[in-house]
Structures are given as C-alpha cells and as structure tokens.
PDB file of N, CA and C in Angstrom:
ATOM      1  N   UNK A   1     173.565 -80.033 -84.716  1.00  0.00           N
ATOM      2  CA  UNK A   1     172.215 -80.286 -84.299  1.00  0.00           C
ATOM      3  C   UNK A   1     171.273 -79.173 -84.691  1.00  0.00           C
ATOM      4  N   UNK A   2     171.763 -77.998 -84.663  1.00  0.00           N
ATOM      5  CA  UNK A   2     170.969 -77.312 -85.408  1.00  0.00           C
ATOM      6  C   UNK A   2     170.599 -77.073 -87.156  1.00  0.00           C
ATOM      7  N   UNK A   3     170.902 -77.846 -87.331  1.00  0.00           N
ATOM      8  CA  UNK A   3     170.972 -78.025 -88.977  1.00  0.00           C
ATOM      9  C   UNK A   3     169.791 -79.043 -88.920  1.00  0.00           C
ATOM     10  N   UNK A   4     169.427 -79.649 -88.061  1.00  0.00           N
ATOM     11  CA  UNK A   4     168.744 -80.771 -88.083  1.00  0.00           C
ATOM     12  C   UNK A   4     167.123 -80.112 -87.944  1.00  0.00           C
ATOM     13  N   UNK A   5     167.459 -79.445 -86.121  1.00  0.00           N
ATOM     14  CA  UNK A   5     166.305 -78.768 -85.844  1.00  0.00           C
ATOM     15  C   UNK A   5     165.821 -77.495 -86.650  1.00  0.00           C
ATOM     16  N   UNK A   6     166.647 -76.969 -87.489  1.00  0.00           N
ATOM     17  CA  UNK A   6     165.888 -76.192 -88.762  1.00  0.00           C
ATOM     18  C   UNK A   6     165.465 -77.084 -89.478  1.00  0.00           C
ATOM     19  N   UNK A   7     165.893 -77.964 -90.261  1.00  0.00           N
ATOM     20  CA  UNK A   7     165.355 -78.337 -91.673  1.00  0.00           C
ATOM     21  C   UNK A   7     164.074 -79.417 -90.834  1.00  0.00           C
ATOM     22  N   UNK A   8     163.696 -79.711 -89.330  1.00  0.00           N
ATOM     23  CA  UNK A   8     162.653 -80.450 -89.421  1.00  0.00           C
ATOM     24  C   UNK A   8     161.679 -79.069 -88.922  1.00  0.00           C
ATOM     25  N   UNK A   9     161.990 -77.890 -88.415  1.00  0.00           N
ATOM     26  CA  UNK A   9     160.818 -76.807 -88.078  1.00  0.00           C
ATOM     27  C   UNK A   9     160.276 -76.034 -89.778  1.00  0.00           C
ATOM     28  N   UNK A  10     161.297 -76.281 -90.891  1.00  0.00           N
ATOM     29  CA  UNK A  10     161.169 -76.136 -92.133  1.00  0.00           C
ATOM     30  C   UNK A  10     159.894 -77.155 -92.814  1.00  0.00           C
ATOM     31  N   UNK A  11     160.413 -78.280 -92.361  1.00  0.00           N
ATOM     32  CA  UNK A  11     159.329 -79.201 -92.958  1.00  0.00           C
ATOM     33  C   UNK A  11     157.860 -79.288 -92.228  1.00  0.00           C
ATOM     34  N   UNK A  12     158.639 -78.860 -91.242  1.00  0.00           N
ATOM     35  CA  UNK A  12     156.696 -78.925 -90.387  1.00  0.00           C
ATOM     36  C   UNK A  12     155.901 -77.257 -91.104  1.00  0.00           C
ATOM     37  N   UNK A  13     156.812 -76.623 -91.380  1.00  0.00           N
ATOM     38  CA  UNK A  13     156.395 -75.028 -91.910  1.00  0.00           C
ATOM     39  C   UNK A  13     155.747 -75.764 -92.829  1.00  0.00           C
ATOM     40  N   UNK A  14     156.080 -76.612 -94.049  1.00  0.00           N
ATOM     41  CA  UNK A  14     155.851 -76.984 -95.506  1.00  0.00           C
ATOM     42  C   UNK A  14     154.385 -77.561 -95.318  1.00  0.00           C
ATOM     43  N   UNK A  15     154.395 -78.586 -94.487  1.00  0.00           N
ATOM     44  CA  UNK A  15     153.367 -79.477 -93.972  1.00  0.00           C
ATOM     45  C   UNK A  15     152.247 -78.685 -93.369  1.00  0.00           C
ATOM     46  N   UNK A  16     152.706 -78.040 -92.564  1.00  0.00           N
ATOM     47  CA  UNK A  16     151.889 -76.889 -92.224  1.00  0.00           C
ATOM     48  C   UNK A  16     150.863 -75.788 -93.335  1.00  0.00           C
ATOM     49  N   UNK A  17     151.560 -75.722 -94.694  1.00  0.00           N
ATOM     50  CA  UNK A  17     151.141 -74.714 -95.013  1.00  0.00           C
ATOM     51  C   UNK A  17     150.174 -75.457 -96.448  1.00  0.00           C
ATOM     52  N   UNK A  18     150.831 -76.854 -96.653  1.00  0.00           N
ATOM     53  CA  UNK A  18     149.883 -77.726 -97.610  1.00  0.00           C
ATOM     54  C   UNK A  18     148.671 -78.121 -96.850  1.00  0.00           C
ATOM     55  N   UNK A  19     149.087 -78.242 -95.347  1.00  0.00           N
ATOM     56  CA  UNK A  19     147.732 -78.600 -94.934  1.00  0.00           C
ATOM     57  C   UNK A  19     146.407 -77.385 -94.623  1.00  0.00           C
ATOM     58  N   UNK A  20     146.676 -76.542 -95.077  1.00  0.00           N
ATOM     59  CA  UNK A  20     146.414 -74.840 -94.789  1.00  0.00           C
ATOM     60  C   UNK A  20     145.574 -74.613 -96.556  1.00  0.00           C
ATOM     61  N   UNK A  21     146.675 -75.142 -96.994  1.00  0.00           N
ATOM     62  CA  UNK A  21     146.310 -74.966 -98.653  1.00  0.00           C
ATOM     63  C   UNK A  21     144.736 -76.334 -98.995  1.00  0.00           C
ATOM     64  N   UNK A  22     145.375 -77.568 -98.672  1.00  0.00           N
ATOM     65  CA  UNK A  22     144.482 -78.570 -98.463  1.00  0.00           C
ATOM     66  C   UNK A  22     142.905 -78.204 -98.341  1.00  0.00           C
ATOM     67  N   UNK A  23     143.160 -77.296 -96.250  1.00  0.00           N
ATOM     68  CA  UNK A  23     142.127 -76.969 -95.972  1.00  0.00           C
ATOM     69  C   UNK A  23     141.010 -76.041 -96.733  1.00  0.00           C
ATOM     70  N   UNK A  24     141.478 -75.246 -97.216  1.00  0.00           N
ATOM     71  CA  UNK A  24     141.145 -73.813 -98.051  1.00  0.00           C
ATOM     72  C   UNK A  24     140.020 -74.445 -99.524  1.00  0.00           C
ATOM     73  N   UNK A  25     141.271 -75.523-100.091  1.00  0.00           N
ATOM     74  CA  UNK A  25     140.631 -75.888-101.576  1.00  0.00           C
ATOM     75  C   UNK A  25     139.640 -77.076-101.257  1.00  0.00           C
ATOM     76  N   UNK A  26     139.072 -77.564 -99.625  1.00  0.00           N
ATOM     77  CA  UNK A  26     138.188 -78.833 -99.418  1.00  0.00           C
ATOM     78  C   UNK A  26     137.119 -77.868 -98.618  1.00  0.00           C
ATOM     79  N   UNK A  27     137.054 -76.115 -98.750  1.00  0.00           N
ATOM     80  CA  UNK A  27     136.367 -75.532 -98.363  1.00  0.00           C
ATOM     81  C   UNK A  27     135.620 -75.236 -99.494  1.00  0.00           C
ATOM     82  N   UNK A  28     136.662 -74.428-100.211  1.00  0.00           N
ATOM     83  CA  UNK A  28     135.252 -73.918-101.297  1.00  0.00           C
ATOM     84  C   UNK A  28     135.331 -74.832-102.419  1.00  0.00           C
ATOM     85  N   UNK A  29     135.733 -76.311-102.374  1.00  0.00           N
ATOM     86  CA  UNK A  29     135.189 -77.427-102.943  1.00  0.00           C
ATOM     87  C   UNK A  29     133.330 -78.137-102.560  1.00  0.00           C
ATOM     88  N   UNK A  30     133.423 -77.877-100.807  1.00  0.00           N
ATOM     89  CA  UNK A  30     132.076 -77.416-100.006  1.00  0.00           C
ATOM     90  C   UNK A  30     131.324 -77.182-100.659  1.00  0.00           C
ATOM     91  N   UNK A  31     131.782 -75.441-100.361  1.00  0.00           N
ATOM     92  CA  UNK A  31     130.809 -74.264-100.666  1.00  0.00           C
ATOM     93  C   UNK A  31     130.440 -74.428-102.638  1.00  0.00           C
ATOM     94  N   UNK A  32     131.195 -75.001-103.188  1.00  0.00           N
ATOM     95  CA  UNK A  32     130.834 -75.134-104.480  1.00  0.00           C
ATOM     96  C   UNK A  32     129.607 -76.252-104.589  1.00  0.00           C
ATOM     97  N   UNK A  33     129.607 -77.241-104.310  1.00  0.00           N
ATOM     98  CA  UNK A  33     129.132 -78.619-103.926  1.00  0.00           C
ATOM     99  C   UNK A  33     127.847 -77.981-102.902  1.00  0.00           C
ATOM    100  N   UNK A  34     127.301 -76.967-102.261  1.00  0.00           N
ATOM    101  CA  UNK A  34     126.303 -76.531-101.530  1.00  0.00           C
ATOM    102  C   UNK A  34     126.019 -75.478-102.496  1.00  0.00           C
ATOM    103  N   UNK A  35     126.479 -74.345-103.433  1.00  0.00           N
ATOM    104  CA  UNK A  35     125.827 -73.724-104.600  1.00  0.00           C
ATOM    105  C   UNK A  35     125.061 -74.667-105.476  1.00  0.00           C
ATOM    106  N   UNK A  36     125.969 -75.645-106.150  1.00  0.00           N
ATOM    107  CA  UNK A  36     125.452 -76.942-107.121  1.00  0.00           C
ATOM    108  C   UNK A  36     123.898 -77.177-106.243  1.00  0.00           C
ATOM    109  N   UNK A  37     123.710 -77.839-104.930  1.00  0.00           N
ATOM    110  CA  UNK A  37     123.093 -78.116-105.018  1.00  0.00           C
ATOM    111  C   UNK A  37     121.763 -77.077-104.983  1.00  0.00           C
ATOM    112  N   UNK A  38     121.698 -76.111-104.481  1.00  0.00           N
ATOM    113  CA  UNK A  38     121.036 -74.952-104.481  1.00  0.00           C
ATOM    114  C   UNK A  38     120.708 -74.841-105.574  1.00  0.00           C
ATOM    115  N   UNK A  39     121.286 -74.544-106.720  1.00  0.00           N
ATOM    116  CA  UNK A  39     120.757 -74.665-108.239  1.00  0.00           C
ATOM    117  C   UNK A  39     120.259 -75.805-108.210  1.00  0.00           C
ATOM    118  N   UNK A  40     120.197 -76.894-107.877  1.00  0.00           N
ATOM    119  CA  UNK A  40     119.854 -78.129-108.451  1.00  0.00           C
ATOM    120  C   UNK A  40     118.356 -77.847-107.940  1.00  0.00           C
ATOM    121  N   UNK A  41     118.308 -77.521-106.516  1.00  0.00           N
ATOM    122  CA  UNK A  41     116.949 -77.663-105.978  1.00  0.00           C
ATOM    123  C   UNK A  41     116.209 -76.663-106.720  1.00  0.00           C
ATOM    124  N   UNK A  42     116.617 -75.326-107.070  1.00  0.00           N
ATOM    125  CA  UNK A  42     115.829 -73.969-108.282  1.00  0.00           C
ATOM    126  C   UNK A  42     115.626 -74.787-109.605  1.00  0.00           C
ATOM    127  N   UNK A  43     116.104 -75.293-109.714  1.00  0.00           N
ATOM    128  CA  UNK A  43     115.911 -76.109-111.432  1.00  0.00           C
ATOM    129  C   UNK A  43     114.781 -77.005-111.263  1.00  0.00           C
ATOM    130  N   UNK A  44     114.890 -77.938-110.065  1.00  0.00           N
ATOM    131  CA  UNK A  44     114.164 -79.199-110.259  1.00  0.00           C
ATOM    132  C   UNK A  44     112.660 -77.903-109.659  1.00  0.00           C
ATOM    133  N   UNK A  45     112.933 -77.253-108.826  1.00  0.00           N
ATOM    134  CA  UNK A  45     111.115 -76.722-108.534  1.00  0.00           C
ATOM    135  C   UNK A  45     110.507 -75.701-109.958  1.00  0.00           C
ATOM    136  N   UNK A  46     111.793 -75.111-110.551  1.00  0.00           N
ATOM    137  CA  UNK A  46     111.339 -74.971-112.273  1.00  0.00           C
ATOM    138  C   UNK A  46     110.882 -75.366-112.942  1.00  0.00           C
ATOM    139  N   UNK A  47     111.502 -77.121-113.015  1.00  0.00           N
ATOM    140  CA  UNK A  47     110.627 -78.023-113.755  1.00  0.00           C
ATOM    141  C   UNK A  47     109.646 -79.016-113.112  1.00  0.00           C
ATOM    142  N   UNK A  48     108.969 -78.786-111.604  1.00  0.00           N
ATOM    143  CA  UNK A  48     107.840 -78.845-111.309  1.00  0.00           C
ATOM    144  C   UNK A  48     106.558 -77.955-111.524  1.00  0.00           C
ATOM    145  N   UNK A  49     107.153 -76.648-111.290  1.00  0.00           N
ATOM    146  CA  UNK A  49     106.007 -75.448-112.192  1.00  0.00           C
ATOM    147  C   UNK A  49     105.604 -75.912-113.752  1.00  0.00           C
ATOM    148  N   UNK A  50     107.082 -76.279-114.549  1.00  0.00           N
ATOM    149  CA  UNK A  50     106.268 -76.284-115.932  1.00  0.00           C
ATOM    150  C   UNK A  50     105.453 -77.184-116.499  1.00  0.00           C
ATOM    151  N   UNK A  51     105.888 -78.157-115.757  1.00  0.00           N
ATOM    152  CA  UNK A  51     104.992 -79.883-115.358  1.00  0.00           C
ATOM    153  C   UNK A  51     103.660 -79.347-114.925  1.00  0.00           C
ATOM    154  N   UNK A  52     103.209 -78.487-114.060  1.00  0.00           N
ATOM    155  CA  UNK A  52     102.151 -78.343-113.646  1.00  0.00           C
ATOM    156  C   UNK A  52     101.900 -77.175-114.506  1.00  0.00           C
ATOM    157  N   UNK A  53     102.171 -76.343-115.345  1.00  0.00           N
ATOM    158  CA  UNK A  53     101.573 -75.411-116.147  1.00  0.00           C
ATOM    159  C   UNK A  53     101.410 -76.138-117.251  1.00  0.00           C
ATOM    160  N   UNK A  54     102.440 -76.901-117.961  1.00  0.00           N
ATOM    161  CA  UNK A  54     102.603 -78.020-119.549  1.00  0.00           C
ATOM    162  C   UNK A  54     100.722 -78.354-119.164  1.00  0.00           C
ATOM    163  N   UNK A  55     100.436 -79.395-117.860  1.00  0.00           N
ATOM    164  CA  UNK A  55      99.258 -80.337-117.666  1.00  0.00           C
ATOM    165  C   UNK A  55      97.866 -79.124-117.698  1.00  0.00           C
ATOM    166  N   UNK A  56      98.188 -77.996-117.095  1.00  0.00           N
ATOM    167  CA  UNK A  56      97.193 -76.973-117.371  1.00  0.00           C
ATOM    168  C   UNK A  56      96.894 -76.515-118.796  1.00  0.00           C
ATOM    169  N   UNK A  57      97.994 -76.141-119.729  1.00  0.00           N
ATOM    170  CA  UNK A  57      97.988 -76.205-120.773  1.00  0.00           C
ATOM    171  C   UNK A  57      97.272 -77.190-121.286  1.00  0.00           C
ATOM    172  N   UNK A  58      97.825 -78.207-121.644  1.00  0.00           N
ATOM    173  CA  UNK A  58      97.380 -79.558-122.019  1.00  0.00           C
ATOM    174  C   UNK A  58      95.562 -79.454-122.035  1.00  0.00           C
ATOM    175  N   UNK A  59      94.884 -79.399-120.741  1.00  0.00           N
ATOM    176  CA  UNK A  59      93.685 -78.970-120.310  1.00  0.00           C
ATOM    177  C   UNK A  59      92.573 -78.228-120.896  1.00  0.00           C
ATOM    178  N   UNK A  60      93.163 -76.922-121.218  1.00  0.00           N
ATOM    179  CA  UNK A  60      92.627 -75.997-121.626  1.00  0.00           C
ATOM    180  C   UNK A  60      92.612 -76.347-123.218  1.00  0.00           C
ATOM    181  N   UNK A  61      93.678 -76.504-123.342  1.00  0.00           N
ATOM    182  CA  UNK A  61      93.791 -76.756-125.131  1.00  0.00           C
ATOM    183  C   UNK A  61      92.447 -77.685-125.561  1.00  0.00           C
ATOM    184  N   UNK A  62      92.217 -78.706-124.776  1.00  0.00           N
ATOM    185  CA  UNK A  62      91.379 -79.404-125.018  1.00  0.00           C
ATOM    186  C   UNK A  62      90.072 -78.544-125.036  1.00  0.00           C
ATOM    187  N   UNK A  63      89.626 -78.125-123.744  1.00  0.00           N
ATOM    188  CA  UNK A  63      88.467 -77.937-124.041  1.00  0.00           C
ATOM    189  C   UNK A  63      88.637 -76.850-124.773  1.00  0.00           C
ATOM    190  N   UNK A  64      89.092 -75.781-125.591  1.00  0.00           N
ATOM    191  CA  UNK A  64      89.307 -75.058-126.721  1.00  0.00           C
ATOM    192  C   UNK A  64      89.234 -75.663-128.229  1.00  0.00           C
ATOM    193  N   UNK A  65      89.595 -77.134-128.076  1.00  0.00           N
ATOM    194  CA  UNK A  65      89.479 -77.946-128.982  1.00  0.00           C
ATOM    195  C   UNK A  65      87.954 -78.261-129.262  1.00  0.00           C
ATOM    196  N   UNK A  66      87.535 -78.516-128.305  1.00  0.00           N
ATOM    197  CA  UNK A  66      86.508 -79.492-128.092  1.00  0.00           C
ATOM    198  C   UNK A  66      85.432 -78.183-128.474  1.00  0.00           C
ATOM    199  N   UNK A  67      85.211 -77.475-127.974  1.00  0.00           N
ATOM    200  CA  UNK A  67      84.530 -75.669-127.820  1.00  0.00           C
ATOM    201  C   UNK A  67      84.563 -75.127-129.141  1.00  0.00           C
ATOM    202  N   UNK A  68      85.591 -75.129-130.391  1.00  0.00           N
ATOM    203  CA  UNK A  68      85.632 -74.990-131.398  1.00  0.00           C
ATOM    204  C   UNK A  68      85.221 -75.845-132.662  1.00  0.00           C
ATOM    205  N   UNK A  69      85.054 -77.024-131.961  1.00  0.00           N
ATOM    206  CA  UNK A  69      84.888 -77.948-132.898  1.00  0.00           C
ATOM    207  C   UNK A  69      83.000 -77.946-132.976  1.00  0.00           C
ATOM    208  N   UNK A  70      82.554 -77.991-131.371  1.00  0.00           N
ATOM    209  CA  UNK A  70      80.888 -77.777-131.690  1.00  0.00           C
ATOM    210  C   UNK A  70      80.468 -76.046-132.085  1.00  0.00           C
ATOM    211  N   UNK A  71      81.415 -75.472-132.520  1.00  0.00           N
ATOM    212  CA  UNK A  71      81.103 -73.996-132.961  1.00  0.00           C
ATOM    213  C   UNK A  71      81.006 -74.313-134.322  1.00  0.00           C
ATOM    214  N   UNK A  72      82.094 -74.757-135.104  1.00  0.00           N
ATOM    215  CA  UNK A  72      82.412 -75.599-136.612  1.00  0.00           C
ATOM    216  C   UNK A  72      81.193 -76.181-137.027  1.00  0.00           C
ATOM    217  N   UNK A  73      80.874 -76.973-135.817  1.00  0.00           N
ATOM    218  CA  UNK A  73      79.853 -78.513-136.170  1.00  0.00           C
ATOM    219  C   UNK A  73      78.360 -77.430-136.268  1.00  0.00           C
ATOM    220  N   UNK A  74      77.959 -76.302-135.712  1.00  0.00           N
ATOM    221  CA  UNK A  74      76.910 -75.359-135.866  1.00  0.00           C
ATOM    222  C   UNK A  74      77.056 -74.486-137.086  1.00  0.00           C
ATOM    223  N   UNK A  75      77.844 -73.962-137.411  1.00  0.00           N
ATOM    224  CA  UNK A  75      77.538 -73.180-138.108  1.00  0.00           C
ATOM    225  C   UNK A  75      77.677 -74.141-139.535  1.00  0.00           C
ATOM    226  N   UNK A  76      78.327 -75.452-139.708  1.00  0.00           N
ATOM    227  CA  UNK A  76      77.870 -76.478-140.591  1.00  0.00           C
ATOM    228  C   UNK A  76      76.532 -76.599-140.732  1.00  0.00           C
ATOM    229  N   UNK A  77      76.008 -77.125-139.992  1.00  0.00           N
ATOM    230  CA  UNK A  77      74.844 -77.008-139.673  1.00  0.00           C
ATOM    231  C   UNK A  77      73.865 -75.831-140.325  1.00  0.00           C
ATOM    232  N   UNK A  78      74.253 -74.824-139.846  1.00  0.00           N
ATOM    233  CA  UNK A  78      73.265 -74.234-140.243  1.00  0.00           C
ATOM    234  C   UNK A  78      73.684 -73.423-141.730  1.00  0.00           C
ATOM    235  N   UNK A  79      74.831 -73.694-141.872  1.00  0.00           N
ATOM    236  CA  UNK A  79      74.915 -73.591-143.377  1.00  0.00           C
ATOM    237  C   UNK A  79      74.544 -74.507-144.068  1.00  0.00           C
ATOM    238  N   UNK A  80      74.181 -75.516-143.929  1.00  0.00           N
ATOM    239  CA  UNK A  80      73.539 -76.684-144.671  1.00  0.00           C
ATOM    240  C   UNK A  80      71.982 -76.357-144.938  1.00  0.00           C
ATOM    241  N   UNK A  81      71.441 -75.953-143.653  1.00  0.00           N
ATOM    242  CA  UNK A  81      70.119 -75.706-143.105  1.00  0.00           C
ATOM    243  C   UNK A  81      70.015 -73.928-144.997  1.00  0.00           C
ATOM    244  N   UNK A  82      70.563 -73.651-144.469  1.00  0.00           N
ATOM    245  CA  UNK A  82      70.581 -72.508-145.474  1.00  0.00           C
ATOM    246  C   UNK A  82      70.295 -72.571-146.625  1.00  0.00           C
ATOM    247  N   UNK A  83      71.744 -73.443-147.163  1.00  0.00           N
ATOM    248  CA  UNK A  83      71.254 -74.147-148.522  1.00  0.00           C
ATOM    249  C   UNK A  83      70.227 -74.905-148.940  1.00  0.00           C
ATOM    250  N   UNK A  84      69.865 -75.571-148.061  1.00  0.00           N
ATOM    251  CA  UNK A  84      68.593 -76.170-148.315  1.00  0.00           C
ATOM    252  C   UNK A  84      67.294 -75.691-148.452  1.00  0.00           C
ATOM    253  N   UNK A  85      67.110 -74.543-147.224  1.00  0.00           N
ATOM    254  CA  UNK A  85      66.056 -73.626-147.787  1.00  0.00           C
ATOM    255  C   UNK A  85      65.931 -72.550-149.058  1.00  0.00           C
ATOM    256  N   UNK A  86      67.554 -72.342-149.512  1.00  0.00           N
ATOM    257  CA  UNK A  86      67.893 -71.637-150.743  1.00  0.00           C
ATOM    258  C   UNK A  86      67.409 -72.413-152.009  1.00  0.00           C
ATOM    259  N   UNK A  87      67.305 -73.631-151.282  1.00  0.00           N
ATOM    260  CA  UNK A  87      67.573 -74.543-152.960  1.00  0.00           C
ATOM    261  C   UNK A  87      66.180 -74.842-153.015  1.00  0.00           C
ATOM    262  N   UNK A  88      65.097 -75.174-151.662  1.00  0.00           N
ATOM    263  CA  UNK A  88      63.844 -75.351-151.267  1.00  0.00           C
ATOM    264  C   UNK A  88      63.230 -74.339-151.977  1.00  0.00           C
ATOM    265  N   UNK A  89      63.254 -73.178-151.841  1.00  0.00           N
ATOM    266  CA  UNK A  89      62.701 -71.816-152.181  1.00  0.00           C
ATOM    267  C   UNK A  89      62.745 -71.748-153.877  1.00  0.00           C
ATOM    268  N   UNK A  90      64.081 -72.205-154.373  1.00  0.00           N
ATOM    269  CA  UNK A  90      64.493 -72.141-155.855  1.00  0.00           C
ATOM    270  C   UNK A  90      63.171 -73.135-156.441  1.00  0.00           C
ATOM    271  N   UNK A  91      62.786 -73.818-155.739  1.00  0.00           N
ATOM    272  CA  UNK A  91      62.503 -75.057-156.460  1.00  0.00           C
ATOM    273  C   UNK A  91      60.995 -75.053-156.387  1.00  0.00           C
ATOM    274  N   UNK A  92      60.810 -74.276-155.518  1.00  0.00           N
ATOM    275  CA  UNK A  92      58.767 -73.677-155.350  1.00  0.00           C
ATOM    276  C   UNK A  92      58.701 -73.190-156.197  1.00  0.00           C
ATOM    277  N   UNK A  93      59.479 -71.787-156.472  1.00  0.00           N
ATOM    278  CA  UNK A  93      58.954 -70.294-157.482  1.00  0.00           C
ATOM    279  C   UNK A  93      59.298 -71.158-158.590  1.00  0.00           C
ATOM    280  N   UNK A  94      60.620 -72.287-159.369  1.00  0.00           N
ATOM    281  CA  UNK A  94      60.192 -73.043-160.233  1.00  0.00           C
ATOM    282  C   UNK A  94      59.142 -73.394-160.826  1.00  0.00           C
ATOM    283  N   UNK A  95      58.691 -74.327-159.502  1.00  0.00           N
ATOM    284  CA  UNK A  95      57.535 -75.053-159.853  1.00  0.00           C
ATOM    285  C   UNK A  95      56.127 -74.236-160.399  1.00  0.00           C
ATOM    286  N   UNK A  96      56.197 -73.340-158.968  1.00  0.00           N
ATOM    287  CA  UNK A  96      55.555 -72.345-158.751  1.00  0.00           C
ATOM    288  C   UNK A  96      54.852 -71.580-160.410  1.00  0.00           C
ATOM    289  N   UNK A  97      55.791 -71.180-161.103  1.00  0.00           N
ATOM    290  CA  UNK A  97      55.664 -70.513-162.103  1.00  0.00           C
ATOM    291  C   UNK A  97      55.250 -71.721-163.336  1.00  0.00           C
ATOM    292  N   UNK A  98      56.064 -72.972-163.475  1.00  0.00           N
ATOM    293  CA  UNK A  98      56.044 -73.718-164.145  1.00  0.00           C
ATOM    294  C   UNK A  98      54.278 -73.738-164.032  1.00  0.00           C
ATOM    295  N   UNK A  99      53.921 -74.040-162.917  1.00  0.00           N
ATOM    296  CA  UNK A  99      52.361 -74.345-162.443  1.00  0.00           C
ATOM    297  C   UNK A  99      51.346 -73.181-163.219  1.00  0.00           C
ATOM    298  N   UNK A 100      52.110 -72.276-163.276  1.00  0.00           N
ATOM    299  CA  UNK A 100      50.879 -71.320-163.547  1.00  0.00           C
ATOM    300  C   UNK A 100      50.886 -71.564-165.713  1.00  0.00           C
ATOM    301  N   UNK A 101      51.989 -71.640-165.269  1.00  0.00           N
ATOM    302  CA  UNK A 101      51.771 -71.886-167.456  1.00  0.00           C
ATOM    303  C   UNK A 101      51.683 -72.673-168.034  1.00  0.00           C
ATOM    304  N   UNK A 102      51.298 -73.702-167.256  1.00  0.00           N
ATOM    305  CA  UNK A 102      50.308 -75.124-167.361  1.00  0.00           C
ATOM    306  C   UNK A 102      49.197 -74.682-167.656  1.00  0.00           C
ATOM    307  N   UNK A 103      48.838 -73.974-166.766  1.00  0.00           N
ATOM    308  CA  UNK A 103      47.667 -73.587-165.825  1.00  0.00           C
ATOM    309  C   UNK A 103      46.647 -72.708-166.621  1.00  0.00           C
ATOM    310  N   UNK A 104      47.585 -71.540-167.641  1.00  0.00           N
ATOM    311  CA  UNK A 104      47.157 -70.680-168.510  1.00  0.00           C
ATOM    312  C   UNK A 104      47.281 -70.884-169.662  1.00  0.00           C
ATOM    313  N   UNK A 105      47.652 -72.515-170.430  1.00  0.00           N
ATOM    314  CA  UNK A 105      47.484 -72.651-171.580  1.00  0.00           C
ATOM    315  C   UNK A 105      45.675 -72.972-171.862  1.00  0.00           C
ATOM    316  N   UNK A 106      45.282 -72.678-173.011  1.00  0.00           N
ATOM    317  CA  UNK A 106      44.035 -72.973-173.061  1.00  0.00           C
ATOM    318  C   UNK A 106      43.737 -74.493-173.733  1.00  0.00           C
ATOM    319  N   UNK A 107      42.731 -75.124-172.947  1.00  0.00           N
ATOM    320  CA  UNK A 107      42.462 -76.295-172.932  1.00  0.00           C
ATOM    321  C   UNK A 107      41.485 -76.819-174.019  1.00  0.00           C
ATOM    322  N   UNK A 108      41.714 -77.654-175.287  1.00  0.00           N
ATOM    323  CA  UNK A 108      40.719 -78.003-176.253  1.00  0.00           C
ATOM    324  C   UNK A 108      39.553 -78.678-175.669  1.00  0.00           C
ATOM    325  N   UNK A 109      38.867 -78.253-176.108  1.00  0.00           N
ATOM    326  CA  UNK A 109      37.918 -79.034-175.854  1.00  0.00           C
ATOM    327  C   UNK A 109      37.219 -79.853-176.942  1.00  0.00           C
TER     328      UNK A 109
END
C-alpha cells in the first residue's frame, strides 16, 4: 500500500507543478497581451497626431500655394507693364526723331 500512496502523492507533485508551470506561462502570456496593448494605444495616438499635423500641413501648403502664385501673377504683371513701357518709349524717340527729319527736309516750293 505504500507503493500506491507514493506513486499517487508523486503524481499529485507532477500535477501540481504543471499546474504551477501552466499558471506562470497564462501570466506573462497576460502581462504580454497588456504590453501589446499599451503599444497599440502609443501607436494609434501617434497616428492621430500625424493625421492632425498631415491636415495642418495639407493647410498651410495651400495657402503658400495660393500666396506664391499671386506673388508670380504680380511681378508678371508688372514685368509685362515694363516691357511695354520699354517698347512704348522705343517707339516715341523712333518716331520722335523720324518726326524731326521729316520735319527738316526742305520743302519745294
């Protein structure tokens, strides 16, 4: 009878010590599974900041767009405005001169 009552205080030892082991690896299976989600929640409020910086971006670009383009559209402008009085001016003292040596040929009479 004692052959009996060892090998079943043996097996309750065994049982005992898988359920020990069990306990241990459905702990920091847990604690792994509560890190995961901890990162999960740092990641996802990461990619709520860049969502809300990307749309700020986005924003600004525009009106930088928009701000550069009527800077472009002016100084077009007034480089046009330029040439035109360059070419205006060319085209007086032309005339201008043309007029006078009309003007100083002598006339038969």
């Amino acid at each position: 009878m004692t052959s009996w009552a060892g090998t079943s205080v043996n097996h309750l030892d065994e049982l005992e010590n898988e359920v020990t082991e069990v306990t241990a690896l459905l702990r920091q299976n847990v604690e792994k599974l509560l890190e995961r989600g901890e990162k999960i929640d740092r990641l996802q409020s990461r990619s709520e900041n860049l969502e809300s910086s990307s749309t700020n971006f986005k924003l600004s670009a525009a009106k930088t767009r928009k701000k550069m383009w009527w800077r472009n559209f002016r100084m077009s402008c007034l480089l046009g405005w330029m040439i035109f009085l360059i070419i205006a001016i060319t085209v007086t003292i032309i005339l201008g001169k043309h007029g006078e040596t009309l003007t100083d040929t002598p006339h038969s009479v």
